[in-house]
PDB file of N, CA and C in Angstrom:
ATOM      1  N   UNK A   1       0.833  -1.185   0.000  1.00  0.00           N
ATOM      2  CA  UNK A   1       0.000   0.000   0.000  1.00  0.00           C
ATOM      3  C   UNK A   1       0.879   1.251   0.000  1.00  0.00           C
ATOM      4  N   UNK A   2       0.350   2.198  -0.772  1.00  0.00           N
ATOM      5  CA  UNK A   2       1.048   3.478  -0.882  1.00  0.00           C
ATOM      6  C   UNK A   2       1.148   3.902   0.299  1.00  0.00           C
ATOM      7  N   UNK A   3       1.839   5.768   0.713  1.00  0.00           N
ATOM      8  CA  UNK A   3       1.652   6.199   1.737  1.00  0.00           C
ATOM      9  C   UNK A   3      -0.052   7.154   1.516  1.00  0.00           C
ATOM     10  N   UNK A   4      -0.288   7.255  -0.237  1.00  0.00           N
ATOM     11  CA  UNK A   4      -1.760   7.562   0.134  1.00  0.00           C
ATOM     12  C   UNK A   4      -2.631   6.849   0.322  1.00  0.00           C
ATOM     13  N   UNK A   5      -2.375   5.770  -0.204  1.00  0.00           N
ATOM     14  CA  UNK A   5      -3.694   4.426   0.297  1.00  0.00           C
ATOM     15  C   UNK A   5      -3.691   4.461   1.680  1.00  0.00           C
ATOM     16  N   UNK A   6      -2.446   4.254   2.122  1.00  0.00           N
ATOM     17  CA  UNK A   6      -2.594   4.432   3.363  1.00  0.00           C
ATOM     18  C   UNK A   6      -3.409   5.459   4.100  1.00  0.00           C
ATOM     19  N   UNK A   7      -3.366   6.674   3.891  1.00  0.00           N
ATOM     20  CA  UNK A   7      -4.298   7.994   4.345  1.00  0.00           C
ATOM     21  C   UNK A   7      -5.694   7.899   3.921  1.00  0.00           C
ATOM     22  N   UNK A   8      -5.720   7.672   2.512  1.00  0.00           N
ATOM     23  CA  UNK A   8      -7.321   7.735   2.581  1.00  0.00           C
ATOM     24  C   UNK A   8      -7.875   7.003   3.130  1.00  0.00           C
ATOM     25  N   UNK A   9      -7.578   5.349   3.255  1.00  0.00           N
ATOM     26  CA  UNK A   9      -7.999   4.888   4.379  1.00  0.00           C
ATOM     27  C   UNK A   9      -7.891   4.995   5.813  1.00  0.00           C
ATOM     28  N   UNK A  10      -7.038   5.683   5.947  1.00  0.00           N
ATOM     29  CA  UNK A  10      -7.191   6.811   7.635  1.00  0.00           C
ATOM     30  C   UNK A  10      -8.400   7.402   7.537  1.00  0.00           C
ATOM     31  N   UNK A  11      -8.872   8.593   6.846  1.00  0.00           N
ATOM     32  CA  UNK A  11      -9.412   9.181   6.631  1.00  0.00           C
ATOM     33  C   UNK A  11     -10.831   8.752   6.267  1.00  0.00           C
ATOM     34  N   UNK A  12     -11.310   7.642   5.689  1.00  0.00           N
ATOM     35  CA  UNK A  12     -12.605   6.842   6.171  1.00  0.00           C
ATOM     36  C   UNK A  12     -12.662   6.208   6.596  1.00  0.00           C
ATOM     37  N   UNK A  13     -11.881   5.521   7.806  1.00  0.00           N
ATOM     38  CA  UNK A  13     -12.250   5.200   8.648  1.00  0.00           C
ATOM     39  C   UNK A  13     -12.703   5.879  10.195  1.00  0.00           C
ATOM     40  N   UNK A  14     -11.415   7.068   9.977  1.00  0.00           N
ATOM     41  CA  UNK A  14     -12.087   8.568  10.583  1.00  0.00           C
ATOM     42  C   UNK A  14     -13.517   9.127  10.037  1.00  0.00           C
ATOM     43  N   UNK A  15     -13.645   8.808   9.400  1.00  0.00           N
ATOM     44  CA  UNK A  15     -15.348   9.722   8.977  1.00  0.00           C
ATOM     45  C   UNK A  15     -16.074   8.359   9.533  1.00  0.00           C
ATOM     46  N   UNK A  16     -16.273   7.423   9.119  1.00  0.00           N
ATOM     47  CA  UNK A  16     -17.108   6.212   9.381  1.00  0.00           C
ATOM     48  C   UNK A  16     -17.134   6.575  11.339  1.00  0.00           C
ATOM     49  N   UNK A  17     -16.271   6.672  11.542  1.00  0.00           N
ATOM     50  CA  UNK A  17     -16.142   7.141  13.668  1.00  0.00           C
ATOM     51  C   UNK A  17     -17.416   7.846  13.553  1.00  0.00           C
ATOM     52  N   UNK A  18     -16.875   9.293  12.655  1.00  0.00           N
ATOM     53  CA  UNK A  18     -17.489  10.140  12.949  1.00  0.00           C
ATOM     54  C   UNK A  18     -19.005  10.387  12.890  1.00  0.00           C
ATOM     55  N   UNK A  19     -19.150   9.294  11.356  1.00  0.00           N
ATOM     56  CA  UNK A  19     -20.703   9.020  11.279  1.00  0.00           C
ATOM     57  C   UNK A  19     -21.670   8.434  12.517  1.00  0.00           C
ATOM     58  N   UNK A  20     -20.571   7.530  12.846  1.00  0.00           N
ATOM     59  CA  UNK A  20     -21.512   6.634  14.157  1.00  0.00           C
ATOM     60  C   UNK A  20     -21.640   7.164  15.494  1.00  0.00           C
ATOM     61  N   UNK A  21     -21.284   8.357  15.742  1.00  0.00           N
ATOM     62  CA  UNK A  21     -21.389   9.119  16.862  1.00  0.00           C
ATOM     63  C   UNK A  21     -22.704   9.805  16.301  1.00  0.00           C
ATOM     64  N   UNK A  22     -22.448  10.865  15.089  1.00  0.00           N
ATOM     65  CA  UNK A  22     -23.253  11.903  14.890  1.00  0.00           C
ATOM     66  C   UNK A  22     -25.293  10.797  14.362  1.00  0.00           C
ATOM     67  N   UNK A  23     -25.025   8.876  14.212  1.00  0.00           N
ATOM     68  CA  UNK A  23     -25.721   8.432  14.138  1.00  0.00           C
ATOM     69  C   UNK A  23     -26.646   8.061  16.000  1.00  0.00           C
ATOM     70  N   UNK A  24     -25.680   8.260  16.746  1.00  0.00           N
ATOM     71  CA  UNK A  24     -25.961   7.649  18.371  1.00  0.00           C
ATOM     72  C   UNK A  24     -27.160   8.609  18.480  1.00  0.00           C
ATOM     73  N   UNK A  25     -26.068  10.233  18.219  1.00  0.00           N
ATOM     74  CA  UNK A  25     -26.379  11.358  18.675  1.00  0.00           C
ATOM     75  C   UNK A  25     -28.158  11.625  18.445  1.00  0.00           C
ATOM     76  N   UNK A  26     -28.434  11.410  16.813  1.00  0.00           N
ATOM     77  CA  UNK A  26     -29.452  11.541  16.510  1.00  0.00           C
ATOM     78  C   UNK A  26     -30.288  10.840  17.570  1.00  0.00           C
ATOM     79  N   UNK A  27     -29.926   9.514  17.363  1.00  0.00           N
ATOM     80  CA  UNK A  27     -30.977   8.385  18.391  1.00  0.00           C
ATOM     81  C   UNK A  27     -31.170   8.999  19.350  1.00  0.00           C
ATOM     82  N   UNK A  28     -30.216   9.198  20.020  1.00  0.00           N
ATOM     83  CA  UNK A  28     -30.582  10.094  21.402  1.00  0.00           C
ATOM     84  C   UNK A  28     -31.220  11.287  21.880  1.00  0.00           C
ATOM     85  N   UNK A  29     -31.254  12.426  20.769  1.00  0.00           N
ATOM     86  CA  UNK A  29     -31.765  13.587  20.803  1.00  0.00           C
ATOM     87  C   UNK A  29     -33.436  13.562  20.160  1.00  0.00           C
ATOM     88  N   UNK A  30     -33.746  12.564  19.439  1.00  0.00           N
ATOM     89  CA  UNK A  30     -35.278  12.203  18.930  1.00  0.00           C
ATOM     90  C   UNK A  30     -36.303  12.269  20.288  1.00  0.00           C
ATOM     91  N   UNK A  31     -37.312  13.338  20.184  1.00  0.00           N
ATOM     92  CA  UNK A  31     -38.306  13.464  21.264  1.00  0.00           C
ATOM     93  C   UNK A  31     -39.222  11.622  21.549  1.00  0.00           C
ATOM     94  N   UNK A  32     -39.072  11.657  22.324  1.00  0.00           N
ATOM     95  CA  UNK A  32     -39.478  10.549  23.250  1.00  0.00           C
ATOM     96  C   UNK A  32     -40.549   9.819  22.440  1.00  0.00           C
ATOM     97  N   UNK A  33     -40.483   8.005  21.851  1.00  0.00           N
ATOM     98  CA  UNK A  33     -40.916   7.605  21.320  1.00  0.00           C
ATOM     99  C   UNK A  33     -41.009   7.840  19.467  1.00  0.00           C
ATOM    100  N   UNK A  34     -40.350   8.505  19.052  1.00  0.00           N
ATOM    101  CA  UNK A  34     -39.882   9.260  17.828  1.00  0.00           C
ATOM    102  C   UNK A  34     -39.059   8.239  17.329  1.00  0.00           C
ATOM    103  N   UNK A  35     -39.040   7.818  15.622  1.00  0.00           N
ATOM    104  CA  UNK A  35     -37.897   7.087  15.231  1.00  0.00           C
ATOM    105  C   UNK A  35     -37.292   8.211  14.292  1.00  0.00           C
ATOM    106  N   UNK A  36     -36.267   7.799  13.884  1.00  0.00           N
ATOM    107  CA  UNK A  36     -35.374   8.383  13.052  1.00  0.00           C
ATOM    108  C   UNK A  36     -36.297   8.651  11.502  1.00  0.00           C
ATOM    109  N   UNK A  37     -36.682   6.918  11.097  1.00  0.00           N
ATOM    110  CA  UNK A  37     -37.613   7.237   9.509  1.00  0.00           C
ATOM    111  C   UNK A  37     -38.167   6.024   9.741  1.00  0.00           C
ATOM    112  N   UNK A  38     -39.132   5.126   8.839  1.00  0.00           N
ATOM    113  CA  UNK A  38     -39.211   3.901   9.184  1.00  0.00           C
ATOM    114  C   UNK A  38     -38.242   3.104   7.537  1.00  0.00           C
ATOM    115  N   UNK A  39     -38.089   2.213   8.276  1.00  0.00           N
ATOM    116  CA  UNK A  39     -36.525   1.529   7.755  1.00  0.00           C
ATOM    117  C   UNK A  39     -37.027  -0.029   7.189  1.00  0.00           C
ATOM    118  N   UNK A  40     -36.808  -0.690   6.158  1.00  0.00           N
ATOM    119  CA  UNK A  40     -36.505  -1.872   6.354  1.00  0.00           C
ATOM    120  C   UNK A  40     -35.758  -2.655   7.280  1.00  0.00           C
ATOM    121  N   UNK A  41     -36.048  -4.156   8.067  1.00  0.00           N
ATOM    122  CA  UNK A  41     -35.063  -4.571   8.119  1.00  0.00           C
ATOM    123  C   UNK A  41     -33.874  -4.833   7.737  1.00  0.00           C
ATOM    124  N   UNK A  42     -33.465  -5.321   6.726  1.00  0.00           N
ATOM    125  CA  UNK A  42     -32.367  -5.214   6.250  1.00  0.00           C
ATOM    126  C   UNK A  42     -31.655  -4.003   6.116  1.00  0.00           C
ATOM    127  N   UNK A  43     -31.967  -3.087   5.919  1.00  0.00           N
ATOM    128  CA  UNK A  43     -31.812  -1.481   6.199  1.00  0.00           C
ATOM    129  C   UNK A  43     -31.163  -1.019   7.841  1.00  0.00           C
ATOM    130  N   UNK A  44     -31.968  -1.569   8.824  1.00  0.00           N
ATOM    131  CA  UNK A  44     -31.552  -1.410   9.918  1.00  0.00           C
ATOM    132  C   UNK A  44     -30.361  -2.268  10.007  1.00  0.00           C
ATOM    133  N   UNK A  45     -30.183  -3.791   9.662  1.00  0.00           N
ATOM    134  CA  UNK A  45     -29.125  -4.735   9.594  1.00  0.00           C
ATOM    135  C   UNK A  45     -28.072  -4.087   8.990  1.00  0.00           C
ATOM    136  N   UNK A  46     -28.146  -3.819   7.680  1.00  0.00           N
ATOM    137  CA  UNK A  46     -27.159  -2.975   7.414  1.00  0.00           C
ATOM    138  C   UNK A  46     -26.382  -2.190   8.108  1.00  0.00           C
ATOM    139  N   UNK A  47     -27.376  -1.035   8.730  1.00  0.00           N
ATOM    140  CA  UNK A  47     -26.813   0.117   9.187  1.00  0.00           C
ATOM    141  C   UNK A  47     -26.377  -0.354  10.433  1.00  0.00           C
ATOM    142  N   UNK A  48     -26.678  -1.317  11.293  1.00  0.00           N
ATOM    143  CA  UNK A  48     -25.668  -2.081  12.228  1.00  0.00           C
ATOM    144  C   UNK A  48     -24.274  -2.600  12.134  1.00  0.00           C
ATOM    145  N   UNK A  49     -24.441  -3.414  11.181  1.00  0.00           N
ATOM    146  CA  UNK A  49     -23.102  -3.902  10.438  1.00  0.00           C
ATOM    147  C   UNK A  49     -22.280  -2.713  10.196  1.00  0.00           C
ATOM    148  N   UNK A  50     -22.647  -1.615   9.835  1.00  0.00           N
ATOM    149  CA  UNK A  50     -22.202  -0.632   8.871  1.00  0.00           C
ATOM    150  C   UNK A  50     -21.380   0.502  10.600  1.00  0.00           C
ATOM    151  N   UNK A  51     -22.064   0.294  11.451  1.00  0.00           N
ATOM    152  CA  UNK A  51     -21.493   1.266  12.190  1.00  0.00           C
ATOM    153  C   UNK A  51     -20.942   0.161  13.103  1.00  0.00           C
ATOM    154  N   UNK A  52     -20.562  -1.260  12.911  1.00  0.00           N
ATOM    155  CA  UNK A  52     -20.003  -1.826  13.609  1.00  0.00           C
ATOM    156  C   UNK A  52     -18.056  -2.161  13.087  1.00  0.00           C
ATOM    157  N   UNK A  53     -17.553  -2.399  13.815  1.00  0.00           N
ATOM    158  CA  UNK A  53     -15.676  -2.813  13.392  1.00  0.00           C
ATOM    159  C   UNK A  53     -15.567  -3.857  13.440  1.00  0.00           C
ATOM    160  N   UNK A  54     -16.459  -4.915  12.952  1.00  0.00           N
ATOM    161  CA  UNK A  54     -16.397  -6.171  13.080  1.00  0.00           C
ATOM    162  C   UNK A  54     -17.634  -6.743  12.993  1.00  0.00           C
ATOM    163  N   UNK A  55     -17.235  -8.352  12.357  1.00  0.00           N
ATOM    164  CA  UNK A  55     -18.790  -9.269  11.766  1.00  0.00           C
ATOM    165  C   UNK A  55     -19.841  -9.204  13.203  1.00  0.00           C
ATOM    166  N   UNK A  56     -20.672  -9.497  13.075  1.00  0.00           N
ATOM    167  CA  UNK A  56     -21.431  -9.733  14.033  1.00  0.00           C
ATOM    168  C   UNK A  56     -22.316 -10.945  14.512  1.00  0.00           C
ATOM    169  N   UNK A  57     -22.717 -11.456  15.196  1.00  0.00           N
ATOM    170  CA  UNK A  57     -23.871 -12.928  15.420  1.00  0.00           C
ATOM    171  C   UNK A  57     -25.150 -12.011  15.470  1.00  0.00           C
ATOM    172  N   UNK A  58     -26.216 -12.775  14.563  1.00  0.00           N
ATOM    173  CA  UNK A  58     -27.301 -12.354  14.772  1.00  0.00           C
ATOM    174  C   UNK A  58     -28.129 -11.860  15.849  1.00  0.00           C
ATOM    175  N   UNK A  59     -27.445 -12.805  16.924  1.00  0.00           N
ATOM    176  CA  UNK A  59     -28.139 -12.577  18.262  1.00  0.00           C
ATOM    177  C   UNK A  59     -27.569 -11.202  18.874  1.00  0.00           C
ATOM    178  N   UNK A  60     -25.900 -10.596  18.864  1.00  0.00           N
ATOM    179  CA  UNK A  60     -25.734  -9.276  18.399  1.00  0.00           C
ATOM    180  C   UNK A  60     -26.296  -7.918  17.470  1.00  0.00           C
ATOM    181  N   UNK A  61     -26.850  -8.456  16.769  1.00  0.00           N
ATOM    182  CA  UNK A  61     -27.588  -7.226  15.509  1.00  0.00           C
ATOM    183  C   UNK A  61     -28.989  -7.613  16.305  1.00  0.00           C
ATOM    184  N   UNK A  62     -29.112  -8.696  16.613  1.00  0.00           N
ATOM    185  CA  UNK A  62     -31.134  -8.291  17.191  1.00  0.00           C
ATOM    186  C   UNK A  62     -30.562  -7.534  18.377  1.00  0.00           C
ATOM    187  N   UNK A  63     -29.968  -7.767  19.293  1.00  0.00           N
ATOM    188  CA  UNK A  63     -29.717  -6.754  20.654  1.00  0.00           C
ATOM    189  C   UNK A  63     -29.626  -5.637  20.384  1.00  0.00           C
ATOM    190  N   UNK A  64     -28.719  -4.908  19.169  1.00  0.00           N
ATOM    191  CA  UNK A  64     -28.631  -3.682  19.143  1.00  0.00           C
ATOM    192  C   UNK A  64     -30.105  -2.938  18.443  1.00  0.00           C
ATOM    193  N   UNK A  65     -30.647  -3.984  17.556  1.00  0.00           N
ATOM    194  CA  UNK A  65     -31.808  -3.186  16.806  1.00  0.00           C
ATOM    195  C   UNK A  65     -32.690  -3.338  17.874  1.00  0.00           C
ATOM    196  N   UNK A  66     -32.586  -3.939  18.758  1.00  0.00           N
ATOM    197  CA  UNK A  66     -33.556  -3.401  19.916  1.00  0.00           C
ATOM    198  C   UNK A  66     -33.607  -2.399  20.382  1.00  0.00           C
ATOM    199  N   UNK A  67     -32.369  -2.116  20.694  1.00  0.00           N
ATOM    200  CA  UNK A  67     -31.630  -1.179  21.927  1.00  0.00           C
ATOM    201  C   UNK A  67     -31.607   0.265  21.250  1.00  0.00           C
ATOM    202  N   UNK A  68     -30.943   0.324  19.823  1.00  0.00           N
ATOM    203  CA  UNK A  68     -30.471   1.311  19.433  1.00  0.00           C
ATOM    204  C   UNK A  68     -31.910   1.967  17.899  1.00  0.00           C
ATOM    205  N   UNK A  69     -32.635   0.977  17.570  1.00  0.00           N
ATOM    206  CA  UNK A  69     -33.706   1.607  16.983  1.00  0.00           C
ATOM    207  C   UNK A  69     -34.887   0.964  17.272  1.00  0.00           C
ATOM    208  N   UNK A  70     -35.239   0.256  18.059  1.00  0.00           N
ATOM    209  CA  UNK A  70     -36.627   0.254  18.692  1.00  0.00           C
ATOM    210  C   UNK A  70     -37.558  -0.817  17.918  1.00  0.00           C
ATOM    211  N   UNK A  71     -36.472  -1.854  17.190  1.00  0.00           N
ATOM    212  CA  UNK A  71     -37.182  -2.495  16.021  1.00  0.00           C
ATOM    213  C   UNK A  71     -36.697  -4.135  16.575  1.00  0.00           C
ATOM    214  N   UNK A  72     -37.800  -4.838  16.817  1.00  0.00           N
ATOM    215  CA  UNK A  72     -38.156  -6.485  16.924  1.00  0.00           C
ATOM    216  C   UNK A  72     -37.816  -7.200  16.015  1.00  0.00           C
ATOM    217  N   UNK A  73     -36.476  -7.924  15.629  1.00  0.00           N
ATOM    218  CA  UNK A  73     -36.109  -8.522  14.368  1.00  0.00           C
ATOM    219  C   UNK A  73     -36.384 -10.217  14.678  1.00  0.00           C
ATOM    220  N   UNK A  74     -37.328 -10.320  13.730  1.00  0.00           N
ATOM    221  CA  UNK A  74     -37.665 -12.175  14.545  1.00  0.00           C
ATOM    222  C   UNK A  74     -36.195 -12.619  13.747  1.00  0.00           C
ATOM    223  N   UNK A  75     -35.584 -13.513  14.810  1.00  0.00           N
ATOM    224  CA  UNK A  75     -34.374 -14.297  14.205  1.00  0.00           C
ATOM    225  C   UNK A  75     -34.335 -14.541  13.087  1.00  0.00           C
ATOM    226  N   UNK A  76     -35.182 -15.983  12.818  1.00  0.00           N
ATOM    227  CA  UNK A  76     -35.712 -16.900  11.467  1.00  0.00           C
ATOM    228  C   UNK A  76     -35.911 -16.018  10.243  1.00  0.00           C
ATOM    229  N   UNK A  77     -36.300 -14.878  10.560  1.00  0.00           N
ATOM    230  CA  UNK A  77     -36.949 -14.082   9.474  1.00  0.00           C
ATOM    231  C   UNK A  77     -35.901 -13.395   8.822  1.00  0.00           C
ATOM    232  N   UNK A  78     -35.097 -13.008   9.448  1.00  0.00           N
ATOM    233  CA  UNK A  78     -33.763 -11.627   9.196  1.00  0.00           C
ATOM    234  C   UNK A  78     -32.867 -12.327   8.862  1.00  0.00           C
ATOM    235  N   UNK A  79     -32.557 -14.113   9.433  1.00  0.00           N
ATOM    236  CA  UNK A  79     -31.224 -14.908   8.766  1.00  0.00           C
ATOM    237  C   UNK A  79     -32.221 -15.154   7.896  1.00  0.00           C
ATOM    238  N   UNK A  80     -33.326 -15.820   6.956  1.00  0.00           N
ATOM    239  CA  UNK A  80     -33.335 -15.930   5.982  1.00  0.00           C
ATOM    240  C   UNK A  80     -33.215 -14.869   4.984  1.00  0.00           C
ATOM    241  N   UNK A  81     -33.317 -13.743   4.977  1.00  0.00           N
ATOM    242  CA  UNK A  81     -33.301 -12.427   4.147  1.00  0.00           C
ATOM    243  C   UNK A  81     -32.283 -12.475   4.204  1.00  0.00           C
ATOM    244  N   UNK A  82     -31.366 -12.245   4.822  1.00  0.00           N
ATOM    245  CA  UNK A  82     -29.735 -12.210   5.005  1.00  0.00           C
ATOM    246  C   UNK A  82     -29.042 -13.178   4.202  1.00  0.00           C
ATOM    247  N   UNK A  83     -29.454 -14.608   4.173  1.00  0.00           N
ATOM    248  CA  UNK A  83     -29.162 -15.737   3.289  1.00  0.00           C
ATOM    249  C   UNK A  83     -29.730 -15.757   2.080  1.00  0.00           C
ATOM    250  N   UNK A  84     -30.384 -15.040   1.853  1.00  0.00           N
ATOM    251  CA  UNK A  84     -30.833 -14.599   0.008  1.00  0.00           C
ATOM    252  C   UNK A  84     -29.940 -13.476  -0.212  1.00  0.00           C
ATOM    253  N   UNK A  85     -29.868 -12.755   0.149  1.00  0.00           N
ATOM    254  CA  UNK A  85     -29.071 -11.908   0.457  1.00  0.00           C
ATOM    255  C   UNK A  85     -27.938 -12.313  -0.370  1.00  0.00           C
ATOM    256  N   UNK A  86     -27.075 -12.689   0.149  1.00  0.00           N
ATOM    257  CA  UNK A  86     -25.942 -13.453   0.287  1.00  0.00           C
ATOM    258  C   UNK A  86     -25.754 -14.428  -1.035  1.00  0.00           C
ATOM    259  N   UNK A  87     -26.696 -15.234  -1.051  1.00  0.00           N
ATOM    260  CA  UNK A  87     -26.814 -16.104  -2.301  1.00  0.00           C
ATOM    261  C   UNK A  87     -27.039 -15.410  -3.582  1.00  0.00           C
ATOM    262  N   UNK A  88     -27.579 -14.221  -3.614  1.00  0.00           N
ATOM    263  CA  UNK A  88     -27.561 -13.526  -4.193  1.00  0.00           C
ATOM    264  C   UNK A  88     -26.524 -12.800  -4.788  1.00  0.00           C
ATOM    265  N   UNK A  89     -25.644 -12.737  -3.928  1.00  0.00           N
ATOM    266  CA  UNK A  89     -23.968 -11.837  -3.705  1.00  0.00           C
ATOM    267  C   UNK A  89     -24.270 -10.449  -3.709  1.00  0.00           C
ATOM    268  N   UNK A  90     -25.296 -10.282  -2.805  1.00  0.00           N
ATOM    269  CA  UNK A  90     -25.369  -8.785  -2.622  1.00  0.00           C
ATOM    270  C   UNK A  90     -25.494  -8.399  -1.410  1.00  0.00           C
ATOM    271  N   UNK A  91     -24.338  -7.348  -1.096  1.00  0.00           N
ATOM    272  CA  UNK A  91     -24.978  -6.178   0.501  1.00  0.00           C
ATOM    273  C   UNK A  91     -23.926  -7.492   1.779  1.00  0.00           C
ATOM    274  N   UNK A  92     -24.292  -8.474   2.129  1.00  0.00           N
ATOM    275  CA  UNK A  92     -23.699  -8.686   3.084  1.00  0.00           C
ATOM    276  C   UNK A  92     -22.849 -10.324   2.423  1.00  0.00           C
ATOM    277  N   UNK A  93     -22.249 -10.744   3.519  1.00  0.00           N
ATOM    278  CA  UNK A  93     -21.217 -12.211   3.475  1.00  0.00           C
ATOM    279  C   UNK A  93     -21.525 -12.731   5.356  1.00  0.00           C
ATOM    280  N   UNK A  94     -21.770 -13.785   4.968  1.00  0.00           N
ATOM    281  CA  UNK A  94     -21.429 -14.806   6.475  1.00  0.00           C
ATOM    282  C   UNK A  94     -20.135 -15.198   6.970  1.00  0.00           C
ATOM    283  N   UNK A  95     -19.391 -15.163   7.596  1.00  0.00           N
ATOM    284  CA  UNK A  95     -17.866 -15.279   7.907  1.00  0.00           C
ATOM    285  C   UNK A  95     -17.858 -16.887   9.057  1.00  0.00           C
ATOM    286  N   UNK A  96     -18.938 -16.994   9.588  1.00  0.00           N
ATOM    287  CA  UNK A  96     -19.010 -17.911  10.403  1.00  0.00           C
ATOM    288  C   UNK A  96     -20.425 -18.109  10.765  1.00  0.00           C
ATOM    289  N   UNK A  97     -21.344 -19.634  11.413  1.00  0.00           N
ATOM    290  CA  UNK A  97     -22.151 -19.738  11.324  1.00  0.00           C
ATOM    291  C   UNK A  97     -23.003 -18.589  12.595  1.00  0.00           C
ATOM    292  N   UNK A  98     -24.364 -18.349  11.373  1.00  0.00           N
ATOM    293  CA  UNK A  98     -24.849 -17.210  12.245  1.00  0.00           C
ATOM    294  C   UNK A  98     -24.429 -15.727  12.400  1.00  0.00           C
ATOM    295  N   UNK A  99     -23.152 -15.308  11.822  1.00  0.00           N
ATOM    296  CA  UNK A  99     -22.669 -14.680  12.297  1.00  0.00           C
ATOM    297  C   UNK A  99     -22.162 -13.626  10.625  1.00  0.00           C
ATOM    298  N   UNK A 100     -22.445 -12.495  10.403  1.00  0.00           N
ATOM    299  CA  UNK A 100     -22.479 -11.736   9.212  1.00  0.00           C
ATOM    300  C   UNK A 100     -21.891 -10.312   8.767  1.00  0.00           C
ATOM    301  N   UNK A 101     -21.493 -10.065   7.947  1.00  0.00           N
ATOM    302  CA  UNK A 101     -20.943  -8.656   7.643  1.00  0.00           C
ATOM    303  C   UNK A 101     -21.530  -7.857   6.652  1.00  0.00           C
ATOM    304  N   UNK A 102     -20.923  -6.591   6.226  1.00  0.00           N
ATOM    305  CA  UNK A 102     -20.780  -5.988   4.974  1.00  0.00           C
ATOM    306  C   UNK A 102     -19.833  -6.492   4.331  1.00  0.00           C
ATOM    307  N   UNK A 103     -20.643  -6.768   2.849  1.00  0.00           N
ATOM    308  CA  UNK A 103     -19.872  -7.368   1.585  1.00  0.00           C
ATOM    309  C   UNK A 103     -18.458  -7.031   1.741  1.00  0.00           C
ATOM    310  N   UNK A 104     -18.029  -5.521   1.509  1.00  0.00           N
ATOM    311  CA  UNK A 104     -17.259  -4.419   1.432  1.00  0.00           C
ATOM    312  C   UNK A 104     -16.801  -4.029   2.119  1.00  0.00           C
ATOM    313  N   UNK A 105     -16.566  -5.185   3.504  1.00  0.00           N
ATOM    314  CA  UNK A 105     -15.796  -4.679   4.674  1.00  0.00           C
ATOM    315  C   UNK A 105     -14.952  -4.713   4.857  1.00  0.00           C
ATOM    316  N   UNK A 106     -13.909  -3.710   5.453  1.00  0.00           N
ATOM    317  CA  UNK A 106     -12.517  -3.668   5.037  1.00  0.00           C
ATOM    318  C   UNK A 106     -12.359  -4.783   6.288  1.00  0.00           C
ATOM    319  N   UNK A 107     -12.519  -5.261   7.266  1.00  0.00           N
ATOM    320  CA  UNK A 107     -12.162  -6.104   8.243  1.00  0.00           C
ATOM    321  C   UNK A 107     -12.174  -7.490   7.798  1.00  0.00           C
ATOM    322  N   UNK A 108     -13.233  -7.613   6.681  1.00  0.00           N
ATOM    323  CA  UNK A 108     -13.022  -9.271   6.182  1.00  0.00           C
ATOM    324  C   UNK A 108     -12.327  -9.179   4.886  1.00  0.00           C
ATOM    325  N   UNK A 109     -10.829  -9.271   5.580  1.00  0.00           N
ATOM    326  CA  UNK A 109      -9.807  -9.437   4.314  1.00  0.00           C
ATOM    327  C   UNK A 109      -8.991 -10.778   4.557  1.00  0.00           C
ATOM    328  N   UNK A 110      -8.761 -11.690   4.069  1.00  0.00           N
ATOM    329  CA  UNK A 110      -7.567 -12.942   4.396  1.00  0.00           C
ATOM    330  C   UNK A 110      -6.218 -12.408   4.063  1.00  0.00           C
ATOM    331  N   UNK A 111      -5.417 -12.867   4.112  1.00  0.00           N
ATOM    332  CA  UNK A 111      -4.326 -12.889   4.031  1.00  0.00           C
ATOM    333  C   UNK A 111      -3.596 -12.157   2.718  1.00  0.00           C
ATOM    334  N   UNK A 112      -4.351 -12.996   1.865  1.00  0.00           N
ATOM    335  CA  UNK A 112      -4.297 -12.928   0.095  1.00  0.00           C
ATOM    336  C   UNK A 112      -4.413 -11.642  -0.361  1.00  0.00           C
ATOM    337  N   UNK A 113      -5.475 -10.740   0.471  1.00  0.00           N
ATOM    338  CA  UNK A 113      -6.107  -9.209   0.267  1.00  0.00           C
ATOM    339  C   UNK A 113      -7.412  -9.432  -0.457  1.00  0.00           C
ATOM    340  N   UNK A 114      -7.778 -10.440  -0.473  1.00  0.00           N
ATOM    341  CA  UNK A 114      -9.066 -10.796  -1.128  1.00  0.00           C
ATOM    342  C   UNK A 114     -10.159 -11.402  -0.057  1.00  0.00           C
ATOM    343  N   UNK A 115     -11.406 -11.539  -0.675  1.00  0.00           N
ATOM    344  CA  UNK A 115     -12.702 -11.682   0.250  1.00  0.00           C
ATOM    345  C   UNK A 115     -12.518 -13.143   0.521  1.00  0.00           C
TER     346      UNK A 115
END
């Protein structure tokens, strides 16, 4: 890697920080019982994955879409969408059983530099 590859990837991974604060922030400042917009699941999954530094277990992404947007993800329902998903080759990858990312995540790299 260059010394600019190197920086720009400083530099979004610094903004990606910065998004997921100024994303908390919102949650937190919404008048009482208020959501942000209404979202797909997979939308919310996403945006979990997306403000997370690492794959996650489903039973992780339902805790936070509880916690952090107010949304009931039945298990069965969200790993099968997730597994079309996937079979599909779009939006996310499984790294281990149960357990899922963004396609495009710089954290699921092997060795090789490939997915």
């Amino acid at each position: 890697m260059t010394e600019l590859d190197n920086y720009i990837e400083l530099k979004r991974q610094l903004l990606q920080a910065q998004l997921r604060v100024v994303y908390r922030y919102q949650r937190k400042t919404l008048p009482h019982g208020q959501k942000l917009k209404r979202t797909s699941n997979l939308t919310v999954v996403e945006d979990i994955l997306q403000n997370s530094d690492q794959p996650l277990h489903i039973s992780k992404i339902i805790q936070i879409a509880q916690k952090d947007y107010g949304v009931n993800l039945e298990r069965d329902s969200i790993v099968s969408a997730l597994i079309k998903k996937i079979n599909a080759a779009k939006t996310f990858i499984r790294v281990a059983p149960n357990t899922f990312a963004l396609k495009n995540s710089p954290e699921i790299v092997d060795e090789g530099g490939a997915l």
